[in-house]
Protein backbone atom coordinates (compact mmCIF):
# COMPACT_ATOMS: atom_id res chain seq x y z
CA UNK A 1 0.00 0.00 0.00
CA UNK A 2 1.55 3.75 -1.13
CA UNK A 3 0.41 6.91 -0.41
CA UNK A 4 1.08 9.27 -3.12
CA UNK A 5 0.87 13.22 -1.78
CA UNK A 6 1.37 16.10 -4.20
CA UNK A 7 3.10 19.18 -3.37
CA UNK A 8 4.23 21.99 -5.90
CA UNK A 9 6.25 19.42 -8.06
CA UNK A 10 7.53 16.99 -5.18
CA UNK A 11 5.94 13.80 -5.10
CA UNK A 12 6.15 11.77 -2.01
CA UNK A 13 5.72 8.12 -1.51
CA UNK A 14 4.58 6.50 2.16
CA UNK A 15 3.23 2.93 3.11
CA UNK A 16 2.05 2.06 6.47
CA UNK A 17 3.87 0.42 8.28
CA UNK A 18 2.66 0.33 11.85
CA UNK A 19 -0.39 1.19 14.38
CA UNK A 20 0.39 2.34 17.94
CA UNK A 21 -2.58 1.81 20.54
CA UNK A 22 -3.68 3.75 23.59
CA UNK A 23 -4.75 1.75 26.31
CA UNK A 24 -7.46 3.46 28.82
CA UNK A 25 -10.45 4.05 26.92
CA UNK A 26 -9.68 1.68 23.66
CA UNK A 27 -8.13 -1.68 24.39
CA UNK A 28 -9.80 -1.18 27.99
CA UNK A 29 -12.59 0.62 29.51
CA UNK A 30 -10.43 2.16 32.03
CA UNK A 31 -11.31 5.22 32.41
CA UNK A 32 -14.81 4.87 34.51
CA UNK A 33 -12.45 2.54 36.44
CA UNK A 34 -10.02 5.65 37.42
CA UNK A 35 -12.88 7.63 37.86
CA UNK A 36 -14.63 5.35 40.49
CA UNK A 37 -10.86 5.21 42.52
CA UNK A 38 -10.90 9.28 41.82
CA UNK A 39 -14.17 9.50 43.58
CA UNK A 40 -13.08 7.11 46.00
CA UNK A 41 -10.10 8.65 47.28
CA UNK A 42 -12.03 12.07 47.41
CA UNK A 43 -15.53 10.58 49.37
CA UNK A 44 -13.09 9.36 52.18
CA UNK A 45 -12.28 12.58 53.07
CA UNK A 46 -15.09 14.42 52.16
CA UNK A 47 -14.54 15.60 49.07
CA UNK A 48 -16.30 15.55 45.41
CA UNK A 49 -14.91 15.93 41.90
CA UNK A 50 -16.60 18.22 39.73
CA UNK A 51 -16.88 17.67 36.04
CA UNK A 52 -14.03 20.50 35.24
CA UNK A 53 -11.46 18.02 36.67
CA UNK A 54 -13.33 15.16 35.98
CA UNK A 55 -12.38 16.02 32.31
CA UNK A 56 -8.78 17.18 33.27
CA UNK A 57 -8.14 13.90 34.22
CA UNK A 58 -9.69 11.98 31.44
CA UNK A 59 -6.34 10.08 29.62
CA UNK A 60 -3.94 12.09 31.47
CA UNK A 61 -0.81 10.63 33.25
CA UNK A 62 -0.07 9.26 36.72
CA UNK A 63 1.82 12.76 37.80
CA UNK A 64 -0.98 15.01 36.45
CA UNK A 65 -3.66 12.70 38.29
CA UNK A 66 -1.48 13.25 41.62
CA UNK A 67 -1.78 17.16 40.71
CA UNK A 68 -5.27 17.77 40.39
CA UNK A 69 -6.33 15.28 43.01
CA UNK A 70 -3.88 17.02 45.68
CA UNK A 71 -4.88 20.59 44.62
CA UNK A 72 -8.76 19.53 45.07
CA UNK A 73 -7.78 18.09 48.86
CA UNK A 74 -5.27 20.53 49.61
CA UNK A 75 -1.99 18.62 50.48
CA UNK A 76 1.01 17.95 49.16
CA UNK A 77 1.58 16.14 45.62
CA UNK A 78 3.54 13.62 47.27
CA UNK A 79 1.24 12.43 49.88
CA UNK A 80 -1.44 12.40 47.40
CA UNK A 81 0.88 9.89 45.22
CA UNK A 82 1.26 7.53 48.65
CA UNK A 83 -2.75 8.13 49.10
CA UNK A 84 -3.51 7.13 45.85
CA UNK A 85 -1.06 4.26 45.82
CA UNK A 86 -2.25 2.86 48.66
CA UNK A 87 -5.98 3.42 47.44
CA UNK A 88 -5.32 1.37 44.17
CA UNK A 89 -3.09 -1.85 46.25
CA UNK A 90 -6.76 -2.30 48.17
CA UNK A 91 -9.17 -1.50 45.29
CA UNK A 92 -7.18 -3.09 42.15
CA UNK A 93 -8.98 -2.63 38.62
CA UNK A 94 -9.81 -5.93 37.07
CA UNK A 95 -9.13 -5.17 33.85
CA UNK A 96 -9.94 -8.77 31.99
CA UNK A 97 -13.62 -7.89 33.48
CA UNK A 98 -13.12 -4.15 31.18
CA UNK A 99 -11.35 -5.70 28.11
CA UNK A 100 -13.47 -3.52 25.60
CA UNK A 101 -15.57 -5.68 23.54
CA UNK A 102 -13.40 -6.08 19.98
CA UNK A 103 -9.83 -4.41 21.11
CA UNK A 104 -8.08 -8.23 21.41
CA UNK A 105 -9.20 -8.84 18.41
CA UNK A 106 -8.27 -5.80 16.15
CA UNK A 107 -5.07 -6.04 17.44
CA UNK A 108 -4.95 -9.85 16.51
CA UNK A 109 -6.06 -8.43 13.17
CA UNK A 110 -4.17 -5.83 12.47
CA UNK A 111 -0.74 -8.37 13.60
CA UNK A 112 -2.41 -10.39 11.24
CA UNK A 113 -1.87 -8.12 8.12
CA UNK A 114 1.80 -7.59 8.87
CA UNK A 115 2.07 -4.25 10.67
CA UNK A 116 4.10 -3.31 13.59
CA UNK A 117 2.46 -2.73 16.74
CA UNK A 118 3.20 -0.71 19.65
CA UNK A 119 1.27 0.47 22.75
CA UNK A 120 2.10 4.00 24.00
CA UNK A 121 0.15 4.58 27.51
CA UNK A 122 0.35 7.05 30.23
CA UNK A 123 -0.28 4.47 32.31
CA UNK A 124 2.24 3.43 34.81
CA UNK A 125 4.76 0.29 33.38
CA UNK A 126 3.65 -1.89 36.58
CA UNK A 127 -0.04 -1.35 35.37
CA UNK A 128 0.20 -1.99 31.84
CA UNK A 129 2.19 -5.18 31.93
CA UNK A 130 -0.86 -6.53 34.52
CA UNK A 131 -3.26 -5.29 32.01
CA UNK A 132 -1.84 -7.28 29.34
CA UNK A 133 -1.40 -10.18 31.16
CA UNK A 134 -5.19 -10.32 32.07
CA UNK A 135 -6.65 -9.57 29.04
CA UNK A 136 -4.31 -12.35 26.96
CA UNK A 137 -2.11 -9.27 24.95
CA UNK A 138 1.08 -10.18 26.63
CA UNK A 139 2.30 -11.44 23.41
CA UNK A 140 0.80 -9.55 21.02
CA UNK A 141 2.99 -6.30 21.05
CA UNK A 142 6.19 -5.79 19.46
CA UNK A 143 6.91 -2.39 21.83
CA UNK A 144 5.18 -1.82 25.03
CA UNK A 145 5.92 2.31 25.91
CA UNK A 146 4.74 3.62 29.39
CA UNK A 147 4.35 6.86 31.08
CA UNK A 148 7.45 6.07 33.64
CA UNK A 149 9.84 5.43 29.84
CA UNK A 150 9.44 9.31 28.85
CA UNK A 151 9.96 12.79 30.72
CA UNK A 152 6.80 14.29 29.52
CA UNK A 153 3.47 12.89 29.45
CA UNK A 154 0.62 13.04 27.04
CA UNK A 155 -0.26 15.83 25.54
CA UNK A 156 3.74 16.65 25.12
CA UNK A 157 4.43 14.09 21.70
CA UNK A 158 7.38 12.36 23.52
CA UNK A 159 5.57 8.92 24.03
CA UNK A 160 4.48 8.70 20.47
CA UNK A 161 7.74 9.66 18.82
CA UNK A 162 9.65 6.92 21.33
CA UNK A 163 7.23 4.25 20.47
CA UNK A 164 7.60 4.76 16.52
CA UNK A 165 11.29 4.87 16.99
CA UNK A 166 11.40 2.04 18.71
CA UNK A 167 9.45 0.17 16.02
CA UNK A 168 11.86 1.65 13.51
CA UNK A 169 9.42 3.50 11.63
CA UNK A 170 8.61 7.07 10.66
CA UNK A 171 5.85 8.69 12.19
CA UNK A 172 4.23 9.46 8.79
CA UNK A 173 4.20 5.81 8.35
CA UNK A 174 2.16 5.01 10.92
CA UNK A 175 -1.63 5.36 12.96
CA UNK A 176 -2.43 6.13 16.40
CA UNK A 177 -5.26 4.71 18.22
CA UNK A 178 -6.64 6.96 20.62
CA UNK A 179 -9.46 8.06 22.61
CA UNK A 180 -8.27 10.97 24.72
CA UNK A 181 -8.08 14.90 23.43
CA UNK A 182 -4.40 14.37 25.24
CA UNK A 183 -3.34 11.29 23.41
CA UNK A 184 -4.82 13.18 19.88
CA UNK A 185 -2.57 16.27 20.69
CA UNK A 186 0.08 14.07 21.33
CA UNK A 187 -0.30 12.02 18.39
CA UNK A 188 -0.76 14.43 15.79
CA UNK A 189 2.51 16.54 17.11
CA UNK A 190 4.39 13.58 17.14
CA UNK A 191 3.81 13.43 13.09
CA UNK A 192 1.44 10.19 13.25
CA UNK A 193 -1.96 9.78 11.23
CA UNK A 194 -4.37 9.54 14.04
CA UNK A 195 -7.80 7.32 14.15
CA UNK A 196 -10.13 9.41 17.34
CA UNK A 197 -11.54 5.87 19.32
CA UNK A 198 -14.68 7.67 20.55
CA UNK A 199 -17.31 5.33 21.88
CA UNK A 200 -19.27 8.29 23.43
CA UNK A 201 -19.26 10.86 21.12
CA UNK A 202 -17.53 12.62 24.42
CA UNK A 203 -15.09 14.63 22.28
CA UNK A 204 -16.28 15.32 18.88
CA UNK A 205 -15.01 15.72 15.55
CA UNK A 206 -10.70 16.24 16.32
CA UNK A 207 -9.01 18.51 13.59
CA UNK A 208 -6.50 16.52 11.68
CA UNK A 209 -7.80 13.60 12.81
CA UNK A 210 -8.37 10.87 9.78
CA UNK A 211 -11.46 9.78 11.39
CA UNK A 212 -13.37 9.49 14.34
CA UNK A 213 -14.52 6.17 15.02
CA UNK A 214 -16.78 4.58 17.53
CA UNK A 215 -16.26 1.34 17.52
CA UNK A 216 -13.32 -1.59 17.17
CA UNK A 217 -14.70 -2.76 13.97
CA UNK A 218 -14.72 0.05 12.25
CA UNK A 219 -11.15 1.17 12.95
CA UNK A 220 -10.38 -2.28 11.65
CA UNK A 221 -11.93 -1.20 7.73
CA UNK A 222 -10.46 2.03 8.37
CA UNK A 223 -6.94 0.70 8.47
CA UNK A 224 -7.44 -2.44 5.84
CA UNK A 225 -8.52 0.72 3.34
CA UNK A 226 -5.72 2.41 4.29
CA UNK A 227 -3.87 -0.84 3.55
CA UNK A 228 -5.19 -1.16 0.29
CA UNK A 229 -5.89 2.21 -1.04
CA UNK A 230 -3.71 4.66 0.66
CA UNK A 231 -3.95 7.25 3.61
CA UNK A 232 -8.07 8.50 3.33
């Protein structure tokens, strides 16, 4: 599969070559998880989280979660980390009970046509290996990249550029999978076509985006026509 684009009287030729994943949100349904141990951690001491920070916290990473939970309770960043910590060691997230319905399976189909794979997650390295292990995806990745491999998290394009690198493939030669207005920003400054995974309809139309699709199924024809026709 080639891409032909035109510009003045360059021509230039690229084939995809790989698809990096998000986790929360599209190969699990995380994110209602985090918010239940959000709204957990607050109700013990008698606090609530309102839907401004409710959305701040939507895809972000581990250090930004610590931030906005510790400025809504009032102390310190690090004694929200050992808080939260804690928290999550006696309420763990199951995730083989939020594998998303479909998300095993594109990413068995997509291995299936020959492209490189990668997952690029803000998640913490600890929770993303147990999250593959549960939900059978252990195997299926060639690069695994984690919020504790970069310095900068989601939206900074760090995570993205890392895990195309380490699949030894331009960024213009391959798709992100992502659900998140973080992991889009991300994605897109990081050079990668980017497929919006938006089962809600939560973030609307995302400019640059090649899509915006709703389902596992239908980023699975998305990709086989980019496979076979070229970059829509």
């Amino acid at each position: 599969m080639e891409e032909v684009i035109e510009s003045g009287d360059t021509t230039n030729t690229h084939r995809l070559e790989a698809a990096i994943f998000d986790m929360d949100g599209v190969l699990v349904d995380s994110e209602v998880e985090w918010e239940r141990v959000f709204r957990g951690i607050l109700a013990e001491r008698g606090a609530k989280l309102s839907e401004a920070d409710r959305l701040d916290l939507y895809g972000c990473a581990d250090d930004h979660e610590n931030v906005v939970l510790a400025r809504i309770l009032g102390i310190a960043v690090d004694e929200m980390a050992r808080i939260k910590h804690e928290y999550c060691e006696e309420h763990p997230i199951d995730y083989a009970a939020i594998a998303t319905d479909g998300g095993r399976e594109l990413v068995l189909h997509l291995k299936d046509t020959g492209l490189k794979l990668a997952l690029a997650s803000s998640s913490l390295e600890k929770d993303v290996c147990r999250m593959l292990a549960e939900t059978g995806m252990d195997e299926l990745f060639d690069v695994v990249v984690t919020g504790d491999h970069v310095e900068h998290a989601k939206p900074d394009p760090e995570i993205y550029v890392l895990a195309a690198s380490s699949l030894g493939v331009s960024p213009d030669n391959a798709v992100a999978i992502d659900d998140s207005l973080y992991g889009a920003q991300s994605a897109l400054e990081a050079g990668l076509h980017l497929i919006c995974f938006d089962r809600t309809g939560e973030n609307g139309p995302v400019e640059g985006a090649l899509a915006t699709c709703e389902g596992h199924a239908q980023v699975g024809r998305l990709i086989d026509a980019i496979i076979n026709r070229g970059f829509i």
